[in-house]
Structures are given as C-alpha cells and as structure tokens.
PDB file of N, CA and C in Angstrom:
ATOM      1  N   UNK A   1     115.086 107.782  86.204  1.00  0.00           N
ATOM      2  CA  UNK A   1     115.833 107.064  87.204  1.00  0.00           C
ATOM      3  C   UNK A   1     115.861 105.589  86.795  1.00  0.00           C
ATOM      4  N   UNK A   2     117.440 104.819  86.388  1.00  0.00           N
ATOM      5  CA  UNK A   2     117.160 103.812  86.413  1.00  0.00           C
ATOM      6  C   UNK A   2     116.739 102.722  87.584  1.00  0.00           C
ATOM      7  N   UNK A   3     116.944 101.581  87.200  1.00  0.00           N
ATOM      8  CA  UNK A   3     116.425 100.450  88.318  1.00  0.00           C
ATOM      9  C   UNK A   3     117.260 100.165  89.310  1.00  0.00           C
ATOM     10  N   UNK A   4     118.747 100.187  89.169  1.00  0.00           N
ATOM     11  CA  UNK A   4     119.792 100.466  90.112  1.00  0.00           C
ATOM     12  C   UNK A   4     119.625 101.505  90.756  1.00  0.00           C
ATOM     13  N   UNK A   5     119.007 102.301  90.645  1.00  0.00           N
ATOM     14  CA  UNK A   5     119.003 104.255  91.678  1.00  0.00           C
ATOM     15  C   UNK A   5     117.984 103.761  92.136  1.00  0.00           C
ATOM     16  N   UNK A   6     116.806 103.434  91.609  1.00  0.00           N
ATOM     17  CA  UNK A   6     115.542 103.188  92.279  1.00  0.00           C
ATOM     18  C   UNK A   6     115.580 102.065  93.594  1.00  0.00           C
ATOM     19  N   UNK A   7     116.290 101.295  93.342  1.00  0.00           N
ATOM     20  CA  UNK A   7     116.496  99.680  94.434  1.00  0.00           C
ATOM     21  C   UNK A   7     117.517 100.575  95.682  1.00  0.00           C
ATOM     22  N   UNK A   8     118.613 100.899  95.126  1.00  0.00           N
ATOM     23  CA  UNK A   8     119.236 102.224  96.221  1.00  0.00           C
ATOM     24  C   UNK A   8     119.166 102.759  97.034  1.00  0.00           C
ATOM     25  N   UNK A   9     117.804 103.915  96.722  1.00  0.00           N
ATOM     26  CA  UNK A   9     117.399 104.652  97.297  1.00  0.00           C
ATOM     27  C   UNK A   9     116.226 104.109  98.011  1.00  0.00           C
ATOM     28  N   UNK A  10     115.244 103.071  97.743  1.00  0.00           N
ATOM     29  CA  UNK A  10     114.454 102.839  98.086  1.00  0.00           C
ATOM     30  C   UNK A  10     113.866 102.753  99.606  1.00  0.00           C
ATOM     31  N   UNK A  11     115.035 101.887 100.370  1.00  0.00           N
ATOM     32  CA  UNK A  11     114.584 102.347 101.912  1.00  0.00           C
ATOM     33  C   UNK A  11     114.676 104.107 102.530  1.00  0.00           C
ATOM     34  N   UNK A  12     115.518 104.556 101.550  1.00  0.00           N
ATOM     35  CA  UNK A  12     115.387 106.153 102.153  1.00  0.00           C
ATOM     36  C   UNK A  12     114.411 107.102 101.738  1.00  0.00           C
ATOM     37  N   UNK A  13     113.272 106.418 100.888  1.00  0.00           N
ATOM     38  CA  UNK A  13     111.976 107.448 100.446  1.00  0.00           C
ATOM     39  C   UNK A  13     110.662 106.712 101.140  1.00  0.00           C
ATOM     40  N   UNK A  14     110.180 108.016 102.513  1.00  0.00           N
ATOM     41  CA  UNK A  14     108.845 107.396 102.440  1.00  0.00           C
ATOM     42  C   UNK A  14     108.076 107.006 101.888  1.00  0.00           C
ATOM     43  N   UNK A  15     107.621 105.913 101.906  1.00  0.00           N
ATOM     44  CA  UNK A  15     106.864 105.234 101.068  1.00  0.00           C
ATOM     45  C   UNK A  15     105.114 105.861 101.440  1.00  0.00           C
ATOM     46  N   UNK A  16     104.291 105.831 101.109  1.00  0.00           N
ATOM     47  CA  UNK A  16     102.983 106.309 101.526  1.00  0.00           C
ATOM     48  C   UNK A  16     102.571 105.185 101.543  1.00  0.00           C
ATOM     49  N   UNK A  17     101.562 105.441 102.628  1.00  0.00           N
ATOM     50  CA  UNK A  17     100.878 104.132 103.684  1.00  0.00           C
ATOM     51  C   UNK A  17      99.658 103.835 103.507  1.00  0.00           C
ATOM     52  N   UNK A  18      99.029 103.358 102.821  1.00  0.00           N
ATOM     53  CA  UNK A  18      97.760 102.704 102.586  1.00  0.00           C
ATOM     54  C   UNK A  18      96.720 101.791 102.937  1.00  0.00           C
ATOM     55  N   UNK A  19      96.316 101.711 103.754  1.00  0.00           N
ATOM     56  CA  UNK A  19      95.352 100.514 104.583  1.00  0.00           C
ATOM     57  C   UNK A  19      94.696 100.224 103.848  1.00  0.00           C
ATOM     58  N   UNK A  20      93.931  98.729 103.016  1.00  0.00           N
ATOM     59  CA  UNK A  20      93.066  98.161 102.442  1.00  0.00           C
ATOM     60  C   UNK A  20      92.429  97.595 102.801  1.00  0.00           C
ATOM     61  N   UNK A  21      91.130  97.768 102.807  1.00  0.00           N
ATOM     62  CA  UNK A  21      89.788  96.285 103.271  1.00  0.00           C
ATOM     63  C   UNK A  21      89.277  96.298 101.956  1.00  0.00           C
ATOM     64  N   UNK A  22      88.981  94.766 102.217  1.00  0.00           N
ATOM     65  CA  UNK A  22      87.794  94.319 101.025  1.00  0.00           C
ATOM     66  C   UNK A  22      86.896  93.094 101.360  1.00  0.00           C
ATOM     67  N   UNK A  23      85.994  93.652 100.308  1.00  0.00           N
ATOM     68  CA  UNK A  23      84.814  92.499 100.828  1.00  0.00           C
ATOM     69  C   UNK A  23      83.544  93.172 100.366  1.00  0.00           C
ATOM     70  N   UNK A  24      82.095  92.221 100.683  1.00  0.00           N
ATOM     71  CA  UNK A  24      81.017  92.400  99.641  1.00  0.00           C
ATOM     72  C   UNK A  24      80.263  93.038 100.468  1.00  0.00           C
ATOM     73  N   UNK A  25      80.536  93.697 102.102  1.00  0.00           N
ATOM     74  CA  UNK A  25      79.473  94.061 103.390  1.00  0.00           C
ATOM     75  C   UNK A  25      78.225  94.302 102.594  1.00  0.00           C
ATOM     76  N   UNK A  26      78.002  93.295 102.613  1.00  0.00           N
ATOM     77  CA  UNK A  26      76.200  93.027 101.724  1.00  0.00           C
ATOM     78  C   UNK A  26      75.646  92.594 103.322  1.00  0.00           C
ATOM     79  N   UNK A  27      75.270  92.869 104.348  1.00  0.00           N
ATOM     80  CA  UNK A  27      75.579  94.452 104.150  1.00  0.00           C
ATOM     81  C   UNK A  27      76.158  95.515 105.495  1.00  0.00           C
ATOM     82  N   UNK A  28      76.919  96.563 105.132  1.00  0.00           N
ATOM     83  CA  UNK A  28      77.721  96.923 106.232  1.00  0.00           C
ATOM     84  C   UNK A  28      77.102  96.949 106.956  1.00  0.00           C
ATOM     85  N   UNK A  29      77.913  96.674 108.177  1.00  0.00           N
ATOM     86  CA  UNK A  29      78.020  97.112 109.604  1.00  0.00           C
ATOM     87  C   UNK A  29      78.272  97.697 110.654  1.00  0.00           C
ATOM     88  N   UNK A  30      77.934  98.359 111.753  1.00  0.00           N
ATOM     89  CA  UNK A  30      78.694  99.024 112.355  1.00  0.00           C
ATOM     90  C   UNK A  30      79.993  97.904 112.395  1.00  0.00           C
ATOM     91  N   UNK A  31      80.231  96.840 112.781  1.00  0.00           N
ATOM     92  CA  UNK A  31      81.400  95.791 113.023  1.00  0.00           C
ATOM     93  C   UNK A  31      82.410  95.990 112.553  1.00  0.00           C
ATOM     94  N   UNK A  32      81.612  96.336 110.537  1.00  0.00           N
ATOM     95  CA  UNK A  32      82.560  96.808 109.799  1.00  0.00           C
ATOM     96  C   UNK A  32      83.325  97.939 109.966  1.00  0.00           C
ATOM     97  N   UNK A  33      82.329  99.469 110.027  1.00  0.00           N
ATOM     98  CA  UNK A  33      82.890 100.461 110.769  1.00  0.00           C
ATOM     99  C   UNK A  33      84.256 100.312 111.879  1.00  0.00           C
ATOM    100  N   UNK A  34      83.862  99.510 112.726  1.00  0.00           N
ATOM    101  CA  UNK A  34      84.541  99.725 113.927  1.00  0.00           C
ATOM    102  C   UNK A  34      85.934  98.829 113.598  1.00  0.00           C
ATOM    103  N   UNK A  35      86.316  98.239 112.251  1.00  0.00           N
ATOM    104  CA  UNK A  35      87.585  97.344 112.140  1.00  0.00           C
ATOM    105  C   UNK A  35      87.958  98.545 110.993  1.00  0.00           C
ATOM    106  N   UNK A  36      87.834  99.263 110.467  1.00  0.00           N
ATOM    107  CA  UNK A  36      88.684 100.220 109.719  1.00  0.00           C
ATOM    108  C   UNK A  36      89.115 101.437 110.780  1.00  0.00           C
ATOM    109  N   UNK A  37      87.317 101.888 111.409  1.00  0.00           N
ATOM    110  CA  UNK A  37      88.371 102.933 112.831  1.00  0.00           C
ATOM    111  C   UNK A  37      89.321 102.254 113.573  1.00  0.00           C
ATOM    112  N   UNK A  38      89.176 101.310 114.106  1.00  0.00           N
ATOM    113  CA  UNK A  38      90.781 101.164 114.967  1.00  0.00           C
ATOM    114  C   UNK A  38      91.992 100.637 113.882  1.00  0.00           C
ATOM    115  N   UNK A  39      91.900 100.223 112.862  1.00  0.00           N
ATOM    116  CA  UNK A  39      92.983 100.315 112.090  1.00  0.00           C
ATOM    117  C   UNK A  39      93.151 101.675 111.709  1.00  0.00           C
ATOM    118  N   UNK A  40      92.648 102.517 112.022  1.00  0.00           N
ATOM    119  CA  UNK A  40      93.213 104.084 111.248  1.00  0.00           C
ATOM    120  C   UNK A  40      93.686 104.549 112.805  1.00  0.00           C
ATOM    121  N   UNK A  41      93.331 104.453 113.560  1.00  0.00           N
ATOM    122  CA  UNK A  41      93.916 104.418 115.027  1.00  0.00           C
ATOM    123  C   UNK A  41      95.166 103.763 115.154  1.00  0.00           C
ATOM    124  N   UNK A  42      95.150 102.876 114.983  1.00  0.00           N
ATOM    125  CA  UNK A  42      96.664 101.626 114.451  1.00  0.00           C
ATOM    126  C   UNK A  42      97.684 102.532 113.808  1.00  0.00           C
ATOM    127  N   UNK A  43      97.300 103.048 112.717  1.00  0.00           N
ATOM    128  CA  UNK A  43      97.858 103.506 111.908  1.00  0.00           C
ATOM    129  C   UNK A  43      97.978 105.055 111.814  1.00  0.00           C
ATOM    130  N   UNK A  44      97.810 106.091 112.530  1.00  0.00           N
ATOM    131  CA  UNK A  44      97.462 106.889 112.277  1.00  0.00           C
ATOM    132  C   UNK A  44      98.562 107.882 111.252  1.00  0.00           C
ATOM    133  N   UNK A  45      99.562 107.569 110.862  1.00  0.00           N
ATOM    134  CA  UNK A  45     100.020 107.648 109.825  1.00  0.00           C
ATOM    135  C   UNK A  45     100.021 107.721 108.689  1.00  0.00           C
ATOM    136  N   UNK A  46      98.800 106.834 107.754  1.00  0.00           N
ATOM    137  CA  UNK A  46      98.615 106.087 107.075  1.00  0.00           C
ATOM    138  C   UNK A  46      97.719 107.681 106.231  1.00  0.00           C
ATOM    139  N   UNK A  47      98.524 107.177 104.595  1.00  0.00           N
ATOM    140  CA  UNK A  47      98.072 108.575 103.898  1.00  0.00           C
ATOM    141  C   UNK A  47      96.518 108.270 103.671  1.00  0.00           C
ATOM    142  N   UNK A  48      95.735 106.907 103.395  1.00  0.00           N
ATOM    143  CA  UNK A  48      94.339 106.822 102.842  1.00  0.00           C
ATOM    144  C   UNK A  48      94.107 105.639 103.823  1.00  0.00           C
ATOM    145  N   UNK A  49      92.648 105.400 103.458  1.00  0.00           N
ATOM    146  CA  UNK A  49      92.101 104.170 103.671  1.00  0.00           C
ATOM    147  C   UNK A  49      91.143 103.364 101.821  1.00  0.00           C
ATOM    148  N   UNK A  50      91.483 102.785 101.536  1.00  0.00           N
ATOM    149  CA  UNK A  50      90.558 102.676 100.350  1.00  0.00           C
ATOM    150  C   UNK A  50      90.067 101.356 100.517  1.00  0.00           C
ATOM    151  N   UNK A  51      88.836 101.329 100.918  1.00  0.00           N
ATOM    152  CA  UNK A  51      87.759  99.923 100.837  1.00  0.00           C
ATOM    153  C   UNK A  51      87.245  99.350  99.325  1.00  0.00           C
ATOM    154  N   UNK A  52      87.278  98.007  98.722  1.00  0.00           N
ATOM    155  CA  UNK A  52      87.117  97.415  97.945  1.00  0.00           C
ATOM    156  C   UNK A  52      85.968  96.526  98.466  1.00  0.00           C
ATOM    157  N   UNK A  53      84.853  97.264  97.297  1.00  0.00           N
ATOM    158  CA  UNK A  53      83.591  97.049  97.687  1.00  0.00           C
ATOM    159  C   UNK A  53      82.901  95.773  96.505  1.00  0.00           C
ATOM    160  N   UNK A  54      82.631  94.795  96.433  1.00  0.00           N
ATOM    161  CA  UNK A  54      82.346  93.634  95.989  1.00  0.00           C
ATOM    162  C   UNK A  54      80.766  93.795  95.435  1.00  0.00           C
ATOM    163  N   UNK A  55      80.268  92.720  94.637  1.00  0.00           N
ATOM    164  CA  UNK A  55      79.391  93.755  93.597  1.00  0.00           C
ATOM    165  C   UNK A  55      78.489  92.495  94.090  1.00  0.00           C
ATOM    166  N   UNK A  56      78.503  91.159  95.629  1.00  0.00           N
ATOM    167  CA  UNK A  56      77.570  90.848  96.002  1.00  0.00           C
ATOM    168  C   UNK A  56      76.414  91.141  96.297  1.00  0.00           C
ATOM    169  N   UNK A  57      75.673  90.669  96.172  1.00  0.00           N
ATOM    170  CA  UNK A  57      74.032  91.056  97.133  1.00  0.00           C
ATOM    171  C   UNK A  57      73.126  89.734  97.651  1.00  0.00           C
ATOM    172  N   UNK A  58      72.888  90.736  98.954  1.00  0.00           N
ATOM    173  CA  UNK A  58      72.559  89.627 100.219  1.00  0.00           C
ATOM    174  C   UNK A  58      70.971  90.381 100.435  1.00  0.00           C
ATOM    175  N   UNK A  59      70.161  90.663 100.648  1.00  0.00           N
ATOM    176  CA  UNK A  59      69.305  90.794 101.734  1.00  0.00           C
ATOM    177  C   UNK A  59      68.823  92.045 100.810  1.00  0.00           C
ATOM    178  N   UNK A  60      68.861  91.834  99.158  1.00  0.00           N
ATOM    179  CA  UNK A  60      68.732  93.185  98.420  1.00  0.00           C
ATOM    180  C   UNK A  60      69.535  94.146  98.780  1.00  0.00           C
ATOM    181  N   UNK A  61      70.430  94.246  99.307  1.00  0.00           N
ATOM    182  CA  UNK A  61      71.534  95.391  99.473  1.00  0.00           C
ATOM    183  C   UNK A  61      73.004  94.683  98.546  1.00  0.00           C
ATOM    184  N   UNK A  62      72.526  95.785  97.257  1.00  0.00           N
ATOM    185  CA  UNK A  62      73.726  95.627  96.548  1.00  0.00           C
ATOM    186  C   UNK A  62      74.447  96.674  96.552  1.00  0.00           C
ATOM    187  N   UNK A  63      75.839  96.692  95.504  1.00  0.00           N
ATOM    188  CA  UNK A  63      77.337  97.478  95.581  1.00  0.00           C
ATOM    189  C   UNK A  63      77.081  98.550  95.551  1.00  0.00           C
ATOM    190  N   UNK A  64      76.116  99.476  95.122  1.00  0.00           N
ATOM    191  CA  UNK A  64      75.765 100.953  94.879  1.00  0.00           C
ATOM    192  C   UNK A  64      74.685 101.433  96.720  1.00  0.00           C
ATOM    193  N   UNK A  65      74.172 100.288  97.318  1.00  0.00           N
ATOM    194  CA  UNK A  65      73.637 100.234  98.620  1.00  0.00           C
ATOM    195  C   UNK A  65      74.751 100.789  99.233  1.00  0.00           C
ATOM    196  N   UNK A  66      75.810  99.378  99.553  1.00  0.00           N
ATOM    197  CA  UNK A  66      76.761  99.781 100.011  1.00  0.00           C
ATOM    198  C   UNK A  66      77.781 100.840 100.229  1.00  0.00           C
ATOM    199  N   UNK A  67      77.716 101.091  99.041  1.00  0.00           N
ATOM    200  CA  UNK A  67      78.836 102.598  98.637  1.00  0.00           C
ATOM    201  C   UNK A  67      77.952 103.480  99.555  1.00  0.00           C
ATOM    202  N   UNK A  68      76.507 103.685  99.287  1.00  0.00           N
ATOM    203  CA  UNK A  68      76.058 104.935  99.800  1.00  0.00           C
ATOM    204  C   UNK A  68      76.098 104.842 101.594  1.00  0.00           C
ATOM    205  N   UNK A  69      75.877 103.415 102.123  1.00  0.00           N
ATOM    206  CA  UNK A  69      76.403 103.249 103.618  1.00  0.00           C
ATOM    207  C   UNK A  69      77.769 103.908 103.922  1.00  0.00           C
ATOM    208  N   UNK A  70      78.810 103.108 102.884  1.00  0.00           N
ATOM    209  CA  UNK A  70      80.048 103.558 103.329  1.00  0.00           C
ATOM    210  C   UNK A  70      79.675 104.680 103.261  1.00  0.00           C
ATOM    211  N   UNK A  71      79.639 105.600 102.352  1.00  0.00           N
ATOM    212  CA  UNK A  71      79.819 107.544 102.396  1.00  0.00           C
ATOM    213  C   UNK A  71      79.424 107.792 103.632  1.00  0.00           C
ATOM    214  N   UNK A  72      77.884 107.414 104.567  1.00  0.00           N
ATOM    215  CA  UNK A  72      77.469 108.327 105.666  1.00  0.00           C
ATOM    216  C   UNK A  72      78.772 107.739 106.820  1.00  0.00           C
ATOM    217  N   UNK A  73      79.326 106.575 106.775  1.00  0.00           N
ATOM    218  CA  UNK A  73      80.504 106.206 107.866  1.00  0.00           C
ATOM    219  C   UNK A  73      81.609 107.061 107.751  1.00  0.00           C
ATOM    220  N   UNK A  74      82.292 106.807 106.290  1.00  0.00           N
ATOM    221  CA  UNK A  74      82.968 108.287 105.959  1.00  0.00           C
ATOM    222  C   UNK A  74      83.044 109.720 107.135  1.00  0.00           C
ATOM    223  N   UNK A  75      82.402 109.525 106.978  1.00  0.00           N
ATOM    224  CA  UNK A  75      82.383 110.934 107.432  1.00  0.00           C
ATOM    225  C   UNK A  75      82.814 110.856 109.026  1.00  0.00           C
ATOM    226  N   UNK A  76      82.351 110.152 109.928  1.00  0.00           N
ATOM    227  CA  UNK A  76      82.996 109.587 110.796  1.00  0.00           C
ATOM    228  C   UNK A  76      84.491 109.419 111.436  1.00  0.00           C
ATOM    229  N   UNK A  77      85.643 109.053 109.945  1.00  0.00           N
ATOM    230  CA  UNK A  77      86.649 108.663 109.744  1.00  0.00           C
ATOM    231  C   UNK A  77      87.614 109.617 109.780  1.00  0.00           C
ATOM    232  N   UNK A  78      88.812 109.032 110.810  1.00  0.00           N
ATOM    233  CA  UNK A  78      89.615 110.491 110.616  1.00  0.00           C
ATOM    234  C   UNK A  78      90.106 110.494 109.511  1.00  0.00           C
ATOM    235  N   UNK A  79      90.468 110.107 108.543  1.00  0.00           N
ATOM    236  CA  UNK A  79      91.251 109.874 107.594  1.00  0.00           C
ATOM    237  C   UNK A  79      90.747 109.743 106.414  1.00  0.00           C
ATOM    238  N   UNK A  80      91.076 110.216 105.102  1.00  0.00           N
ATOM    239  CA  UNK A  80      91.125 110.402 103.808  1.00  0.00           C
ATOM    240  C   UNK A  80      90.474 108.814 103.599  1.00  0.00           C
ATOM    241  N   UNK A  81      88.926 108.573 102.924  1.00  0.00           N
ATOM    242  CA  UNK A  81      88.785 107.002 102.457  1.00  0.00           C
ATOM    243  C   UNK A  81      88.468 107.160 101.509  1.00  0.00           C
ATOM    244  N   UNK A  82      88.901 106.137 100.501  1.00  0.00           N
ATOM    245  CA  UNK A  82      88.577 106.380  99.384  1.00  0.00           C
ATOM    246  C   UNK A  82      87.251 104.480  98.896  1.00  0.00           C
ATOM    247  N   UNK A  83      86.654 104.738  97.912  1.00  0.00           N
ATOM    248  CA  UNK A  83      85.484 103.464  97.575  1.00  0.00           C
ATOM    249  C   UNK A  83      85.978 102.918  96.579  1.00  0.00           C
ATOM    250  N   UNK A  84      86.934 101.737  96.024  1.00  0.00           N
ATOM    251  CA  UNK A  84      86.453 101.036  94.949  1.00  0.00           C
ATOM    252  C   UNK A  84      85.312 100.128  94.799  1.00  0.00           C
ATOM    253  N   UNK A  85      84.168  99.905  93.679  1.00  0.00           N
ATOM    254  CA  UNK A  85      83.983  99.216  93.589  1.00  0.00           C
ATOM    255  C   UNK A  85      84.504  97.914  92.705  1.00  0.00           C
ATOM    256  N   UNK A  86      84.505  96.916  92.888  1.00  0.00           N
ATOM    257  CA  UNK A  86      84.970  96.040  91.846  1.00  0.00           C
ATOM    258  C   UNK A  86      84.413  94.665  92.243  1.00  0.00           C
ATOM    259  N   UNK A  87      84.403  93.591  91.008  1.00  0.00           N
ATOM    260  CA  UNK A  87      83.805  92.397  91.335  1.00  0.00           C
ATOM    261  C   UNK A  87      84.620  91.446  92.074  1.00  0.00           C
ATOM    262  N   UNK A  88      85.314  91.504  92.312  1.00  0.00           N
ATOM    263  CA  UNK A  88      86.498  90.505  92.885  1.00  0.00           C
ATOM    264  C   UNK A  88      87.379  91.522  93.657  1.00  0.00           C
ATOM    265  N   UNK A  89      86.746  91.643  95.151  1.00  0.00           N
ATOM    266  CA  UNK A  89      87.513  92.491  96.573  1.00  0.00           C
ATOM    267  C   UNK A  89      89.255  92.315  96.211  1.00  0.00           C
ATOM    268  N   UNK A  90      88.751  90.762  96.837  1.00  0.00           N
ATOM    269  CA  UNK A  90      90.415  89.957  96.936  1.00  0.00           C
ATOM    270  C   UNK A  90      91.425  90.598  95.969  1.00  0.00           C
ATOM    271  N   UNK A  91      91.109  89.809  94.558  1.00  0.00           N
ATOM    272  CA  UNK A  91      92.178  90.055  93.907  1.00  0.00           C
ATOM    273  C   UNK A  91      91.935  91.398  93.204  1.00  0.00           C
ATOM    274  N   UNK A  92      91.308  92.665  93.566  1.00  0.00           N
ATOM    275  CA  UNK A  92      91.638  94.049  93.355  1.00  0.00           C
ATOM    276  C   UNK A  92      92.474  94.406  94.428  1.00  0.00           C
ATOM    277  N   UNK A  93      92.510  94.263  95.867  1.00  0.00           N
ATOM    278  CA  UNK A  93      93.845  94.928  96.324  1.00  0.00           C
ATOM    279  C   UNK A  93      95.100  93.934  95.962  1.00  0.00           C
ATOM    280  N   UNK A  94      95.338  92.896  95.570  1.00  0.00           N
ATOM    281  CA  UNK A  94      96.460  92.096  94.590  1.00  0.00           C
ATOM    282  C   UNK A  94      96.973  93.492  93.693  1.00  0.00           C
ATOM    283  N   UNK A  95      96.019  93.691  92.928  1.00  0.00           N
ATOM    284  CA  UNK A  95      96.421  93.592  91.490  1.00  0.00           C
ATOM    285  C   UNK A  95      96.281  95.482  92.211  1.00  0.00           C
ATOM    286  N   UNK A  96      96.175  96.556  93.201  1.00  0.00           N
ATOM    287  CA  UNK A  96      96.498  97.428  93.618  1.00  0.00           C
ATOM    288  C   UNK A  96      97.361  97.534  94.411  1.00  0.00           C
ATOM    289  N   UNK A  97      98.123  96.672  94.788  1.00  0.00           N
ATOM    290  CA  UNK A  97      99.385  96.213  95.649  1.00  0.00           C
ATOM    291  C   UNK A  97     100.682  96.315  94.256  1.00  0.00           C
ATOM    292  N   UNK A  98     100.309  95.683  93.064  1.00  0.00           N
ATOM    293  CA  UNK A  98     101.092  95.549  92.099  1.00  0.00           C
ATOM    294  C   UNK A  98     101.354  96.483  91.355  1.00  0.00           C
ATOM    295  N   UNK A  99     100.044  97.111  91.212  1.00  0.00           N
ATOM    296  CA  UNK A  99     100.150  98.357  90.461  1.00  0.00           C
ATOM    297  C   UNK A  99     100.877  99.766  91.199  1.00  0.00           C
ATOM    298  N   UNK A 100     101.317  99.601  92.391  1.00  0.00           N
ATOM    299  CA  UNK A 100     101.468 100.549  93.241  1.00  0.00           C
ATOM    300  C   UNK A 100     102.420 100.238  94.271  1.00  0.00           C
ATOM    301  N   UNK A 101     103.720  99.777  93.555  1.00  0.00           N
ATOM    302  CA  UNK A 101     104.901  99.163  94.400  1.00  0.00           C
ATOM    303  C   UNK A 101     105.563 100.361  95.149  1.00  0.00           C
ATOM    304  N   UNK A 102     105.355 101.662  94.846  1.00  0.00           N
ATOM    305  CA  UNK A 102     105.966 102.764  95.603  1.00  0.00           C
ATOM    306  C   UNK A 102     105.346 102.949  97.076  1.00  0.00           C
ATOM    307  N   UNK A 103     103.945 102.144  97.107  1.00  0.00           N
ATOM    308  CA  UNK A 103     103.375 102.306  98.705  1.00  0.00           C
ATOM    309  C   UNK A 103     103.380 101.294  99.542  1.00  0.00           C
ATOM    310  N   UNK A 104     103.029 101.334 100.616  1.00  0.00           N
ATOM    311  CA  UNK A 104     103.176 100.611 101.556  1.00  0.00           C
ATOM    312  C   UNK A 104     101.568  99.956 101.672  1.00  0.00           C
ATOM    313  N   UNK A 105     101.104  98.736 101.587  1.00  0.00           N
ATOM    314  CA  UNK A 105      99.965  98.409 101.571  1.00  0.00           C
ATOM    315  C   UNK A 105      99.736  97.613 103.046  1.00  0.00           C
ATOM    316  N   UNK A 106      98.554  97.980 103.359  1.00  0.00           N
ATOM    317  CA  UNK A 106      98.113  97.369 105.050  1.00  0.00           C
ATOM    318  C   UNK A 106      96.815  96.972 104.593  1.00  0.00           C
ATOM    319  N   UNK A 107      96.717  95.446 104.723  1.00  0.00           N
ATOM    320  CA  UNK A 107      95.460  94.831 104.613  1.00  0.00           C
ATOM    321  C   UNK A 107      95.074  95.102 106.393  1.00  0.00           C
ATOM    322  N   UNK A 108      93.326  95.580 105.840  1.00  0.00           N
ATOM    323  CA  UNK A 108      92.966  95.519 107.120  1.00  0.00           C
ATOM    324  C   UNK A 108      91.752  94.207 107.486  1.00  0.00           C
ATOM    325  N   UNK A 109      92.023  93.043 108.425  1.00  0.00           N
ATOM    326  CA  UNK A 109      90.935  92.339 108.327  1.00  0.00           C
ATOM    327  C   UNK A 109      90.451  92.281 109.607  1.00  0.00           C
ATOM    328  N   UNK A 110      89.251  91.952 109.304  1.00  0.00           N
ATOM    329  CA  UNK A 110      88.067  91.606 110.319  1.00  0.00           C
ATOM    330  C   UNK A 110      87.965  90.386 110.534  1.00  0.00           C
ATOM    331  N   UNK A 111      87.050  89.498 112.082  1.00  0.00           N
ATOM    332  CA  UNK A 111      86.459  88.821 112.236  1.00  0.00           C
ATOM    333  C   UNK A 111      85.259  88.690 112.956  1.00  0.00           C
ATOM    334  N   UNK A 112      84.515  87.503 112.462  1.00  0.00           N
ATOM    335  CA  UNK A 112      83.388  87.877 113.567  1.00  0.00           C
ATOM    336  C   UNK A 112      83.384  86.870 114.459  1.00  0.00           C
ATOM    337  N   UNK A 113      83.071  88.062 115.602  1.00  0.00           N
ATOM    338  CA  UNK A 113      83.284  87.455 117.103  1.00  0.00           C
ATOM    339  C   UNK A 113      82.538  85.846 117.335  1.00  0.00           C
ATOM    340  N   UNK A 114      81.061  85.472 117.365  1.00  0.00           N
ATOM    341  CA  UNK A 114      80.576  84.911 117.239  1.00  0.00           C
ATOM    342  C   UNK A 114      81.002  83.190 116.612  1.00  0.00           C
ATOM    343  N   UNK A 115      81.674  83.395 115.663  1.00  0.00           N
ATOM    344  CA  UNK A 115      82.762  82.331 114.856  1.00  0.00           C
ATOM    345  C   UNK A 115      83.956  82.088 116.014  1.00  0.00           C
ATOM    346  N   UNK A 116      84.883  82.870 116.608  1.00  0.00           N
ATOM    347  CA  UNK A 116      85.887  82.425 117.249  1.00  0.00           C
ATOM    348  C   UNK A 116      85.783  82.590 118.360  1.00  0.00           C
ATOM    349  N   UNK A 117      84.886  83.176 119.147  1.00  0.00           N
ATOM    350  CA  UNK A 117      84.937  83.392 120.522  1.00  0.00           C
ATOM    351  C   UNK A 117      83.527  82.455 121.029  1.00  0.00           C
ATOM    352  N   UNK A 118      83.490  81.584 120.694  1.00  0.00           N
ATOM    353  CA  UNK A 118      82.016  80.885 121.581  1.00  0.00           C
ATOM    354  C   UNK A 118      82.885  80.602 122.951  1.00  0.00           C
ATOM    355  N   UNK A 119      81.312  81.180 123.531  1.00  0.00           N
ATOM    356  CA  UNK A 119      81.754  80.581 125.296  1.00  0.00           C
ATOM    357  C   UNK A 119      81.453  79.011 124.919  1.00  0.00           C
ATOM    358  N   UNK A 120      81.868  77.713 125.920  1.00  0.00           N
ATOM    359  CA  UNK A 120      81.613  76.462 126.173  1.00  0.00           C
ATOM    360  C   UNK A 120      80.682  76.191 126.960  1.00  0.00           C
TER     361      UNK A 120
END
C-alpha cells in the first residue's frame, strides 16, 4: 500500500488504543494502581495498557522490585498490561508513539494529591 492509500484510508481503520504510563514507582503504589484502573475504566476500549518502568531506585526498590509489584496488581486489571522496562520512561513512550503510528496512544498521568490539593 502506497502512502497516498495509506493517508486515505486512514480515518476509516480502527486504529488500536493503547494507554501509556511511565515512570520509576521506586516505589509503587496503591495511588499508582488506582490511576491506571480508572484510566482503563476511562477507556474501556482500549486494546492494552503498557507501563514504562524506569530503572530508578529509591528506598532499595529497584526496576526488577518493581516489575514484580506491578505483576501481583496485574492481575487486578481488567485489561491486557503489558511491562517495559527501560531507562528513560519519558522518552520510551516518545520513541513507542513513533514507532507505532498505526495506534492510538493515551498517556496516562498521575498526581499527587498532597502537592495540589493543600487545605489553607
């Protein structure tokens, strides 16, 4: 298919829907948990979830810690998640956004409450 058929057709092929988080949860949280479940709630559409897991360490919980947290949350999840690890969160869903122009990418972000919600 050339690049003219492909640009064409393009709004008429579902695209598959992908939600992304990233970051170093050195070390997860339920917090964390609970901002990918309601984005898969958000989304319930959405073919995966794939978290980009950062190769920080905080409190002796490093990237292979983490992974094994994420797996027991997993399970939890309605939805298909998948684990990268990589050293740089950020610019791995970039450079998986680029590599993967046929999907639809959904950054999912978090905040913590504590930072924006102080009472006065």
């Amino acid at each position: 298919m050339n690049n003219l058929t492909k640009y064409l057709i393009e709004d008429l092929v579902d695209k598959k829907q992908v939600l992304c988080f990233a970051g170093n949860f050195s070390p997860v949280t339920y917090g964390h948990f609970n901002v990918v479940e309601r984005a898969s709630k958000k989304y319930p559409n959405a073919d995966k979830i794939i978290i980009f897991i950062g190769d920080g360490v905080r409190d002796n919980i490093d990237q292979n810690d983490t992974m094994l947290i994420w797996n027991i949350y997993k399970k939890y999840l309605p939805m298909k998640v998948e684990f990268i690890p990589t050293k740089s969160p950020i610019q791995a869903v970039y450079t998986y956004s680029k590599e993967n122009p046929q999907e639809e990418i959904i950054w999912i972000l978090g905040t913590r409450d504590n930072r924006h919600h102080q009472k006065n």
